[in-house]
N, C-alpha and C. Protein backbone atom coordinates (compact mmCIF):
# COMPACT_ATOMS: atom_id res chain seq x y z
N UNK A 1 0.84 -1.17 0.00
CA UNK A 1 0.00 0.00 0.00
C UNK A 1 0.89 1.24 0.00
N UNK A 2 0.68 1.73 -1.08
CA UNK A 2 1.54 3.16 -0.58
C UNK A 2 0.35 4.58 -0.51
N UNK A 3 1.18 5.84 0.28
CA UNK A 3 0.14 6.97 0.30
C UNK A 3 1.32 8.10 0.29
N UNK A 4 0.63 9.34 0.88
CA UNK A 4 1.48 10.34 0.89
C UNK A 4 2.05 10.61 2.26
N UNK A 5 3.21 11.30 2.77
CA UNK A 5 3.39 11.32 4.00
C UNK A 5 3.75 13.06 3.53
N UNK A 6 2.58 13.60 4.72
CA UNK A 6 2.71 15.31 5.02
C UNK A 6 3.27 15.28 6.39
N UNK A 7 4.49 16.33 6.68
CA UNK A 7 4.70 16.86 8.25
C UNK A 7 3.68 17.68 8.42
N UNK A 8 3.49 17.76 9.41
CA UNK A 8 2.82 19.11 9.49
C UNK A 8 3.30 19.68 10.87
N UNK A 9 3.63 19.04 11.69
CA UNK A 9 4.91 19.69 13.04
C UNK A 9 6.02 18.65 13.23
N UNK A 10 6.98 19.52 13.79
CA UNK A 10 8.63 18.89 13.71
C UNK A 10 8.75 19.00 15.36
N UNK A 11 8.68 17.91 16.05
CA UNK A 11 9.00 17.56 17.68
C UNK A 11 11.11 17.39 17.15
N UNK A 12 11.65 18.02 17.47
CA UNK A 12 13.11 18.16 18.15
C UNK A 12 13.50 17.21 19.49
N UNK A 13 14.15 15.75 19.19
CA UNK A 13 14.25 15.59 20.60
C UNK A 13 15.27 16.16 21.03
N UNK A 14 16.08 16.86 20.70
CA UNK A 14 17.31 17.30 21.54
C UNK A 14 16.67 18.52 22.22
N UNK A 15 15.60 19.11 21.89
CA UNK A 15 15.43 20.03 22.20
C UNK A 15 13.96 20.16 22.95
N UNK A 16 13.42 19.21 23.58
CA UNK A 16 12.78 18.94 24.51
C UNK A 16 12.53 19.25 25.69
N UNK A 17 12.25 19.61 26.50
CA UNK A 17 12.30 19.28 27.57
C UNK A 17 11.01 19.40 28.50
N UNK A 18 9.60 19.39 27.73
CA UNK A 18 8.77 19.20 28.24
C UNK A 18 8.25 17.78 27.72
N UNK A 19 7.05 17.19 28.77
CA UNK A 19 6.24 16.36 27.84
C UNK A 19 4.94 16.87 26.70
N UNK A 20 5.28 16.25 25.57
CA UNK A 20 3.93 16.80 24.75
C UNK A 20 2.91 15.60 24.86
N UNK A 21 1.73 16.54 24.64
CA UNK A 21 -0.07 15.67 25.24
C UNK A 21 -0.60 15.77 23.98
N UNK A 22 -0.61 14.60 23.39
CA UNK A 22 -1.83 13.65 22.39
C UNK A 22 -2.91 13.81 22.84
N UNK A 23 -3.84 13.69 21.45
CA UNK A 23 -5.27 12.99 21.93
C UNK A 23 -6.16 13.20 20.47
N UNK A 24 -6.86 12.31 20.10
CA UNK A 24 -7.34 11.91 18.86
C UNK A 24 -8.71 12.36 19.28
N UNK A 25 -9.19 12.89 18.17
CA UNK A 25 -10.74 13.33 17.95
C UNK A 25 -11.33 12.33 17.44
N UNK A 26 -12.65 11.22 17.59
CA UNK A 26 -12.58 10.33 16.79
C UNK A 26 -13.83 10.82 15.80
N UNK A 27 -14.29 12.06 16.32
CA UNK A 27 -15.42 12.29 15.71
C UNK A 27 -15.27 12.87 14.01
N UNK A 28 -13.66 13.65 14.07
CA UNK A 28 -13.24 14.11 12.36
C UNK A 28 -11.83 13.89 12.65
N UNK A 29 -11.22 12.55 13.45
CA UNK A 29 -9.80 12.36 13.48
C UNK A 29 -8.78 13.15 12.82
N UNK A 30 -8.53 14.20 13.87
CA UNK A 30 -7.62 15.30 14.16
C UNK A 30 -7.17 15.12 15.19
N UNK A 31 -5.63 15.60 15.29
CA UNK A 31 -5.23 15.35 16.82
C UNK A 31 -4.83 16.65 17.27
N UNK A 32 -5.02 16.62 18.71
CA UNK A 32 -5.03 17.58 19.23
C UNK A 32 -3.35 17.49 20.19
N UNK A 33 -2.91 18.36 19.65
CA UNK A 33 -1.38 18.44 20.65
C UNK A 33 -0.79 19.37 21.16
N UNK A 34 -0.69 19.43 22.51
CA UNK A 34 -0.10 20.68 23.32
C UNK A 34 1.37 20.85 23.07
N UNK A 35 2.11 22.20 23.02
CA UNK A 35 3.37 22.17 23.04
C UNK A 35 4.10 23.18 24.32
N UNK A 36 4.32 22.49 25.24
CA UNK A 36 4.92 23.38 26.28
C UNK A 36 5.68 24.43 25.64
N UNK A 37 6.64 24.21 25.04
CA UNK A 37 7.82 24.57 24.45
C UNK A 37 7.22 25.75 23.75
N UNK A 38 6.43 26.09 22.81
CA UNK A 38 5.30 27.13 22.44
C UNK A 38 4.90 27.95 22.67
N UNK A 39 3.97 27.14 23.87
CA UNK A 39 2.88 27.49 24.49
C UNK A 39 1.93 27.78 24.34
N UNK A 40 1.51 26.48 23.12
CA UNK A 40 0.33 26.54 22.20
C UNK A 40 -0.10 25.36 21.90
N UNK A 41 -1.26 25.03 21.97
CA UNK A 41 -2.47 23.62 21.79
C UNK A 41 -2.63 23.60 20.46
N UNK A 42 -2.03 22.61 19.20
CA UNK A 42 -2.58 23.27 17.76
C UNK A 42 -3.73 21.64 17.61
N UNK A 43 -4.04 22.07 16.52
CA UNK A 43 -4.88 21.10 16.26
C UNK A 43 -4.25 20.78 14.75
N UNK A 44 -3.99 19.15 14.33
CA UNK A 44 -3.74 19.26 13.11
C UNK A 44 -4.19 18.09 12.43
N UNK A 45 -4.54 18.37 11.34
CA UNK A 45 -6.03 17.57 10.79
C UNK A 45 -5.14 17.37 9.43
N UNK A 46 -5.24 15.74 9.21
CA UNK A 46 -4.57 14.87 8.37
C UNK A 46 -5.29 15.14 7.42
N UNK A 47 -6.67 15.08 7.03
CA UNK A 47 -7.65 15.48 5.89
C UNK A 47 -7.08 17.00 5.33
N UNK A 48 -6.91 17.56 5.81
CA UNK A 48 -6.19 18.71 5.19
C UNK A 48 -4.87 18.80 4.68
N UNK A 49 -4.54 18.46 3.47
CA UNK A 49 -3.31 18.94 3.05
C UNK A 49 -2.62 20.07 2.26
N UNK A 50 -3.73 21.37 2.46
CA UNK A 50 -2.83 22.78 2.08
C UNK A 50 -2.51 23.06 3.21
N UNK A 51 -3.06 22.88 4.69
CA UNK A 51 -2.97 23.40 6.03
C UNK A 51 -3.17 22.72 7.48
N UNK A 52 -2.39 21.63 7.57
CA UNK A 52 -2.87 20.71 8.61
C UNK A 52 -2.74 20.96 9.47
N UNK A 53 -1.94 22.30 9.97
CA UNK A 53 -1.70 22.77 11.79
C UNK A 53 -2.24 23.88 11.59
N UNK A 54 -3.11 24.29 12.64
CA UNK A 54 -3.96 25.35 13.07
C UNK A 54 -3.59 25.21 14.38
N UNK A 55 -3.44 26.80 15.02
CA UNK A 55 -3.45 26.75 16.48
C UNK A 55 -4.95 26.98 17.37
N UNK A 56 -5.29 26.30 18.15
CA UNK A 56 -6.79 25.30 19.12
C UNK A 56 -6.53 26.39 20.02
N UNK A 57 -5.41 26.72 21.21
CA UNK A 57 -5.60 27.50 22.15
C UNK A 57 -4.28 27.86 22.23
N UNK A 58 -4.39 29.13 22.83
CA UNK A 58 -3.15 29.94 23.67
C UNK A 58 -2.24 30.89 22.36
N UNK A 59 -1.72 32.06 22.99
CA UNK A 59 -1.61 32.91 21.99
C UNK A 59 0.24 32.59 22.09
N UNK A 60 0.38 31.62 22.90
CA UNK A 60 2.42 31.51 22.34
C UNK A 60 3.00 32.27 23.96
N UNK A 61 2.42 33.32 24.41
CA UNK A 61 2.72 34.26 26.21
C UNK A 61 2.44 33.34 27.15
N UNK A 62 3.14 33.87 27.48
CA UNK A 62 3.15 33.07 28.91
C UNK A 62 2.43 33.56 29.79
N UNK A 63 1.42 32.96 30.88
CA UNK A 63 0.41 33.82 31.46
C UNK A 63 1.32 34.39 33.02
N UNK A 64 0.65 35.91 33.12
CA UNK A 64 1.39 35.78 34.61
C UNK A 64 1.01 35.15 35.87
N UNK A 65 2.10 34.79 36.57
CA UNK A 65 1.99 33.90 37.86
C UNK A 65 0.81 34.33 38.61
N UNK A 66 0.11 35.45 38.57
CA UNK A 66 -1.18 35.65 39.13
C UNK A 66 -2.36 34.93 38.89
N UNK A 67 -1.85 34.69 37.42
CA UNK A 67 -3.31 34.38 36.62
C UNK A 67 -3.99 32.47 37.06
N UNK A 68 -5.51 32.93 37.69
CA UNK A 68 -5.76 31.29 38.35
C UNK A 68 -6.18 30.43 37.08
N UNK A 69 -6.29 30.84 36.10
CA UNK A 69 -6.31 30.08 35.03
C UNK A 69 -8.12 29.86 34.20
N UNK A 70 -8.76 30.72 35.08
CA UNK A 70 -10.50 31.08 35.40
C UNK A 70 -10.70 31.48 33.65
N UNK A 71 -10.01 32.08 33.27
CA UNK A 71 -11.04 32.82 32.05
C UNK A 71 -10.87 34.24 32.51
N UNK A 72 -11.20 34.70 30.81
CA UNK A 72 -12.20 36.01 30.69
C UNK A 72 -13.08 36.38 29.86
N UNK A 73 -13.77 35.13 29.24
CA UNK A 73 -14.53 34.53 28.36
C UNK A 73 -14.23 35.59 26.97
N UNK A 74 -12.48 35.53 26.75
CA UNK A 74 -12.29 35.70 25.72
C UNK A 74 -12.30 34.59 24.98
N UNK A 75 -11.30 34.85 23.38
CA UNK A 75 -11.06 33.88 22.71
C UNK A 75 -9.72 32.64 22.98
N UNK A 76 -9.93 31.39 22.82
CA UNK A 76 -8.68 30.49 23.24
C UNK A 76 -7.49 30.83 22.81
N UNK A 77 -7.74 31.34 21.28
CA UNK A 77 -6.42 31.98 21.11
C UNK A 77 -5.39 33.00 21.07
N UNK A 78 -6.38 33.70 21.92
CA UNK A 78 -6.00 35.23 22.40
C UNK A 78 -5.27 34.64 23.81
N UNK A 79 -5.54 34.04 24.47
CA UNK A 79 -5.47 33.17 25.78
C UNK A 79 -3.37 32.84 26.07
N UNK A 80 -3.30 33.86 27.11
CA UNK A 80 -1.96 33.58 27.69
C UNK A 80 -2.23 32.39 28.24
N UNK A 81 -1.24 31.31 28.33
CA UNK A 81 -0.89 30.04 29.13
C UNK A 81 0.29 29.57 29.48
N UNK A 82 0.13 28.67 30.57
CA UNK A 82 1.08 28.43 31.71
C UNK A 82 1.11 26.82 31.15
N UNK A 83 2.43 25.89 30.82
CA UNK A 83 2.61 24.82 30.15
C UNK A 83 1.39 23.49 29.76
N UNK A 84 0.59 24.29 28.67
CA UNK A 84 -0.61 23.63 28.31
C UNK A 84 -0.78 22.39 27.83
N UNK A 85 -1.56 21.77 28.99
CA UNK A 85 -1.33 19.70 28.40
C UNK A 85 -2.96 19.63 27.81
N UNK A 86 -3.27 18.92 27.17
CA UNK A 86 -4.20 18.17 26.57
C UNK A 86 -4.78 18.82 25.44
């Protein structure tokens, strides 16, 4: 069987040092993956091949140490975050 193979994100292990968080949509199988390292949740959808990574949440800032993590019923990707898993 052969097919096509698209990247659509490049994990660095030398350059690691968080854990990254999987998790499969089974409803339009997309996976959803946090990147500490970022500091951004993208979503990237295999059915798409002009654009398979889209960023899901967090704007890349880091939130400040004040922040309890509550909301401000803005948008997810406006959204400062503190090392985002799932």
């Amino acid at each position: 069987m052969f097919g096509i193979i698209n990247v659509a994100f490049n994990i660095f292990p030398r350059t690691v040092s968080f854990k990254y968080y999987m998790a499969l949509n089974p409803k339009d199988n997309t996976i959803i993956l946090s990147d500490p390292n970022t500091l951004k949740v993208y979503k990237i959808d295999p059915g798409n091949l002009e654009d398979p990574l889209s960023v899901l949440a967090c704007n890349g800032e880091k939130a400040p140490s004040w922040d309890d993590g509550a909301g401000d019923e803005g948008l997810a990707t406006e959204a400062s975050c503190n090392m985002p898993k799932g």
